[in-house]
N, C-alpha and C. Protein backbone atom coordinates (compact mmCIF):
# COMPACT_ATOMS: atom_id res chain seq x y z
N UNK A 1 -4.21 1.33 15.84
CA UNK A 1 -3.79 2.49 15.07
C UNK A 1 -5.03 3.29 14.68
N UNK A 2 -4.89 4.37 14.53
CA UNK A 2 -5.78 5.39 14.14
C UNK A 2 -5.54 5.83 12.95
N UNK A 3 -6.62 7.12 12.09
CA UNK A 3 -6.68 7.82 11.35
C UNK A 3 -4.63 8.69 11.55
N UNK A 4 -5.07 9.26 12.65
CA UNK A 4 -4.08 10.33 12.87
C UNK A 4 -2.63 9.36 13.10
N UNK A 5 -2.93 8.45 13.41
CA UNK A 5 -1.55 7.44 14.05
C UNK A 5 -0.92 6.95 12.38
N UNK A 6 -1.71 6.93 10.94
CA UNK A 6 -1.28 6.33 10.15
C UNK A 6 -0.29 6.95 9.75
N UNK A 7 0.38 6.23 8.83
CA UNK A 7 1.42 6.01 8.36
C UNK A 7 1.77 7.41 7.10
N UNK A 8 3.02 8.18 7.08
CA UNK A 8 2.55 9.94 6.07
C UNK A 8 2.52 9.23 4.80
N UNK A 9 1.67 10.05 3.71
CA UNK A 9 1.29 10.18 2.73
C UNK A 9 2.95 10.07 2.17
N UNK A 10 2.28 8.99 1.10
CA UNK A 10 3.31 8.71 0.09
C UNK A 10 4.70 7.43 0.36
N UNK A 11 3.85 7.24 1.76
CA UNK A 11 5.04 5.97 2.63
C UNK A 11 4.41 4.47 1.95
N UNK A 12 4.63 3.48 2.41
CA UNK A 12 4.03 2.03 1.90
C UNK A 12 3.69 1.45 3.13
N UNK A 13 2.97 0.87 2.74
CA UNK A 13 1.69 0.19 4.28
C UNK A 13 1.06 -1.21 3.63
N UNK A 14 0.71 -1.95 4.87
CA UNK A 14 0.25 -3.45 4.48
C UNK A 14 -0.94 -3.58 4.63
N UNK A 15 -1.95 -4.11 4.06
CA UNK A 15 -3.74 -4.12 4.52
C UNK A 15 -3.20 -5.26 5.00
N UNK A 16 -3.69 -5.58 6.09
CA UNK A 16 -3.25 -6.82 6.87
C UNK A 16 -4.32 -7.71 6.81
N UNK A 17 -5.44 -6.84 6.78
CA UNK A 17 -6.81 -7.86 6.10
C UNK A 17 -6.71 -9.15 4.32
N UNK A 18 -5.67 -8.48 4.04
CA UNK A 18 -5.22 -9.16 2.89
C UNK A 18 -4.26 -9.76 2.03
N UNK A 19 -3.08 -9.00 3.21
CA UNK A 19 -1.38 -8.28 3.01
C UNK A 19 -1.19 -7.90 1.62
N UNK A 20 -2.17 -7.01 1.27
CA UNK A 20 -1.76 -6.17 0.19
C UNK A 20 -1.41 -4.88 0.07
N UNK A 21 -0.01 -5.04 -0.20
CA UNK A 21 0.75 -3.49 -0.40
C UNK A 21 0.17 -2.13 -1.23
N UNK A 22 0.32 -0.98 -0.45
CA UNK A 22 0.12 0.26 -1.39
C UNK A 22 0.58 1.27 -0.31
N UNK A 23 0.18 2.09 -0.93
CA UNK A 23 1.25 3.99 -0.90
C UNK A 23 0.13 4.45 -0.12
N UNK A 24 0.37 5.12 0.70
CA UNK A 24 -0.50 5.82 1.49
C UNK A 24 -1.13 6.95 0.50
N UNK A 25 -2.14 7.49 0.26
CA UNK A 25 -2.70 8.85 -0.31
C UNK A 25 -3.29 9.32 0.52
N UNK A 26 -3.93 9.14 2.39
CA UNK A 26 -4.61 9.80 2.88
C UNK A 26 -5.30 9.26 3.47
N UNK A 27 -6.67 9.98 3.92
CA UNK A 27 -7.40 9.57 4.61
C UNK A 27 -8.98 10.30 4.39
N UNK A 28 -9.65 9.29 4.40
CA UNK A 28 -11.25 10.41 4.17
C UNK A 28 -12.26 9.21 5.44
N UNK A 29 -12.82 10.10 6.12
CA UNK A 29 -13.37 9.88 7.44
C UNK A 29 -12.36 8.77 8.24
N UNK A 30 -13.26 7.53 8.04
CA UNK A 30 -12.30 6.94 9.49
C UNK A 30 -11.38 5.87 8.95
N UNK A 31 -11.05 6.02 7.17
CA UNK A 31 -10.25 5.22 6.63
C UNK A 31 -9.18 5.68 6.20
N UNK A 32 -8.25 5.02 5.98
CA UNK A 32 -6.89 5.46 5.50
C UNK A 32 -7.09 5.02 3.37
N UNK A 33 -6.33 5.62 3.18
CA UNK A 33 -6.32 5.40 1.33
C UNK A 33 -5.76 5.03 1.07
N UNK A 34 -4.97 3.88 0.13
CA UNK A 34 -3.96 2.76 -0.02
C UNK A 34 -4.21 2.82 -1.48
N UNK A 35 -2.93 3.01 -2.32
CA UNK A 35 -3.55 2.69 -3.86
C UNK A 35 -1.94 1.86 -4.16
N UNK A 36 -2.36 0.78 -5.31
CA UNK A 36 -1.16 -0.19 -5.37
C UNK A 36 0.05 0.43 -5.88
N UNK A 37 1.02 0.23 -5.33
CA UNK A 37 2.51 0.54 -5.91
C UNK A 37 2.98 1.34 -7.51
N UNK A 38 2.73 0.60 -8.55
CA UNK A 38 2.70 0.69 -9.80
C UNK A 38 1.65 1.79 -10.12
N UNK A 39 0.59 1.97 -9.62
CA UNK A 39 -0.55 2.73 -9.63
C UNK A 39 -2.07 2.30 -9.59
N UNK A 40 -3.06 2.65 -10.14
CA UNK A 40 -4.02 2.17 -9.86
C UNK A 40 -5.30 2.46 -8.79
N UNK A 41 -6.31 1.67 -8.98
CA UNK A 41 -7.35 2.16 -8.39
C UNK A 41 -7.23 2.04 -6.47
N UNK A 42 -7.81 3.20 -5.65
CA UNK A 42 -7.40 3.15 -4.19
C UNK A 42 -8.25 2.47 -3.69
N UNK A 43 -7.87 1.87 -2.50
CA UNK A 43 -9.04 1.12 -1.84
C UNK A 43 -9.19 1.47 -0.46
N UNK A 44 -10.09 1.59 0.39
CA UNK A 44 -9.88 2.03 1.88
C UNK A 44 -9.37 1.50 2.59
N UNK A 45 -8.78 1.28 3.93
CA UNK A 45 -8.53 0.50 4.88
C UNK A 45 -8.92 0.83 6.37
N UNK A 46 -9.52 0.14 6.88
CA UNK A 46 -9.49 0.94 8.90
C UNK A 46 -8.37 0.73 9.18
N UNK A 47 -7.75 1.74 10.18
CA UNK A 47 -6.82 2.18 10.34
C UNK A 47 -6.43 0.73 11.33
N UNK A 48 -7.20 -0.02 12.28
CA UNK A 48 -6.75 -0.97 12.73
C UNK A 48 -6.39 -2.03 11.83
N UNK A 49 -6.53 -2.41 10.41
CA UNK A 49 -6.14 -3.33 9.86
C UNK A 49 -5.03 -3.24 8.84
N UNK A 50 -3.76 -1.61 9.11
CA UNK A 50 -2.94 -1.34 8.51
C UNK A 50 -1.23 -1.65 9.70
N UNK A 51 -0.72 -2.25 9.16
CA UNK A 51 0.68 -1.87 9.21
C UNK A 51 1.45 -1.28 8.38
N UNK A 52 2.99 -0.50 9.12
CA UNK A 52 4.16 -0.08 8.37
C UNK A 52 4.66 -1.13 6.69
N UNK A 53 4.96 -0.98 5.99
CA UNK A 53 5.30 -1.97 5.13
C UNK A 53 6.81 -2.26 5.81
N UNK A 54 7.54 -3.56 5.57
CA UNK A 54 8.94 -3.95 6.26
C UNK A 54 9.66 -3.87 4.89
N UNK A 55 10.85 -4.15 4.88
CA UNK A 55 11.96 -4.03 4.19
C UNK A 55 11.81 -4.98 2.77
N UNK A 56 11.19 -6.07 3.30
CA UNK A 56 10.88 -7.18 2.81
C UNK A 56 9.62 -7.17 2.00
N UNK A 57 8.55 -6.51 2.65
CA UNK A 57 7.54 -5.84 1.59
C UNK A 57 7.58 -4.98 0.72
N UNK A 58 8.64 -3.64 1.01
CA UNK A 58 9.22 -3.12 -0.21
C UNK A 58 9.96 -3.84 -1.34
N UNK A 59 10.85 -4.58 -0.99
CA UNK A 59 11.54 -5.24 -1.93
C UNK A 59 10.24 -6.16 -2.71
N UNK A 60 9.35 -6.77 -2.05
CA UNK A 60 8.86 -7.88 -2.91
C UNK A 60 7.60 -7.03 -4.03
N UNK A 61 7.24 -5.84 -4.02
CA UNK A 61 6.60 -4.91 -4.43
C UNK A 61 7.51 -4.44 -5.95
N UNK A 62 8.72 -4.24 -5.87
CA UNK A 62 9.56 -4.08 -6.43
C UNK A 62 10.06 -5.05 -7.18
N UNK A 63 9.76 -5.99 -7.29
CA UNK A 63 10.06 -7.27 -7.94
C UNK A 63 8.97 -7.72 -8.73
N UNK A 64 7.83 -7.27 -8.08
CA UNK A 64 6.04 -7.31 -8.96
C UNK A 64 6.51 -6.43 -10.47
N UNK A 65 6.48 -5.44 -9.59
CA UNK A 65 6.89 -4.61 -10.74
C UNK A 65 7.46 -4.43 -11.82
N UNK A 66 8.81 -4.89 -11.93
CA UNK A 66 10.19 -5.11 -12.09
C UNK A 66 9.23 -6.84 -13.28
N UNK A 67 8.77 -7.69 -12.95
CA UNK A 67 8.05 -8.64 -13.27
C UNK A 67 6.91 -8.50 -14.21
N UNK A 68 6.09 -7.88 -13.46
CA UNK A 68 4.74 -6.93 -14.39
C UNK A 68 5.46 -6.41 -16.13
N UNK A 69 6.69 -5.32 -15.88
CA UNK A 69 6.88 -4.64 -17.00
C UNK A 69 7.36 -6.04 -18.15
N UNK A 70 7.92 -6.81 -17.97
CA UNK A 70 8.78 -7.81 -18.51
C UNK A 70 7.75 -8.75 -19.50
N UNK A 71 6.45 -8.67 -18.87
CA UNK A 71 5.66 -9.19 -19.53
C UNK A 71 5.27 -8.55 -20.48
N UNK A 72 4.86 -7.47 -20.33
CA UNK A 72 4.00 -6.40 -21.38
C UNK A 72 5.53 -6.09 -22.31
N UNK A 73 6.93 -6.16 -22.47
CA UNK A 73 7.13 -5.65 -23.47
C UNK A 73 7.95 -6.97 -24.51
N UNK A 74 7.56 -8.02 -24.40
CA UNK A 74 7.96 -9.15 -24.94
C UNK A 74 6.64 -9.13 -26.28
């Protein structure tokens, strides 16, 4: 995969170098921009070490989340 082959801005993608989920924001030179779900700081990725996120990675992103808030308001 390439710069131009990635995945549009604002979709969900896997660093496969780590399988950690985030939102596409872009691209600056030969990396793609990945920042985590909930929000947060972006991290780069080469475009060869990104996949599509699956059905199954959305949902489990959504359950972080969904998890994350539950803590902070107890």
């Amino acid at each position: 995969m390439t710069v131009q082959d990635a995945p549009e801005v604002g979709t969900l993608a896997v660093d496969t170098r780590n399988d950690r989920l985030g939102v596409v924001m872009g691209s600056e030179g030969p990396y793609v921009q990945l920042r985590p779900p909930g929000g947060g700081i972006e991290w780069d990725v080469p475009p060869q070490s990104l996949r599509e996120a699956t059905t199954s990675d959305e949902l489990r992103a959504k359950v972080r989340e969904v998890n994350a808030s539950r803590r902070w308001t107890r």
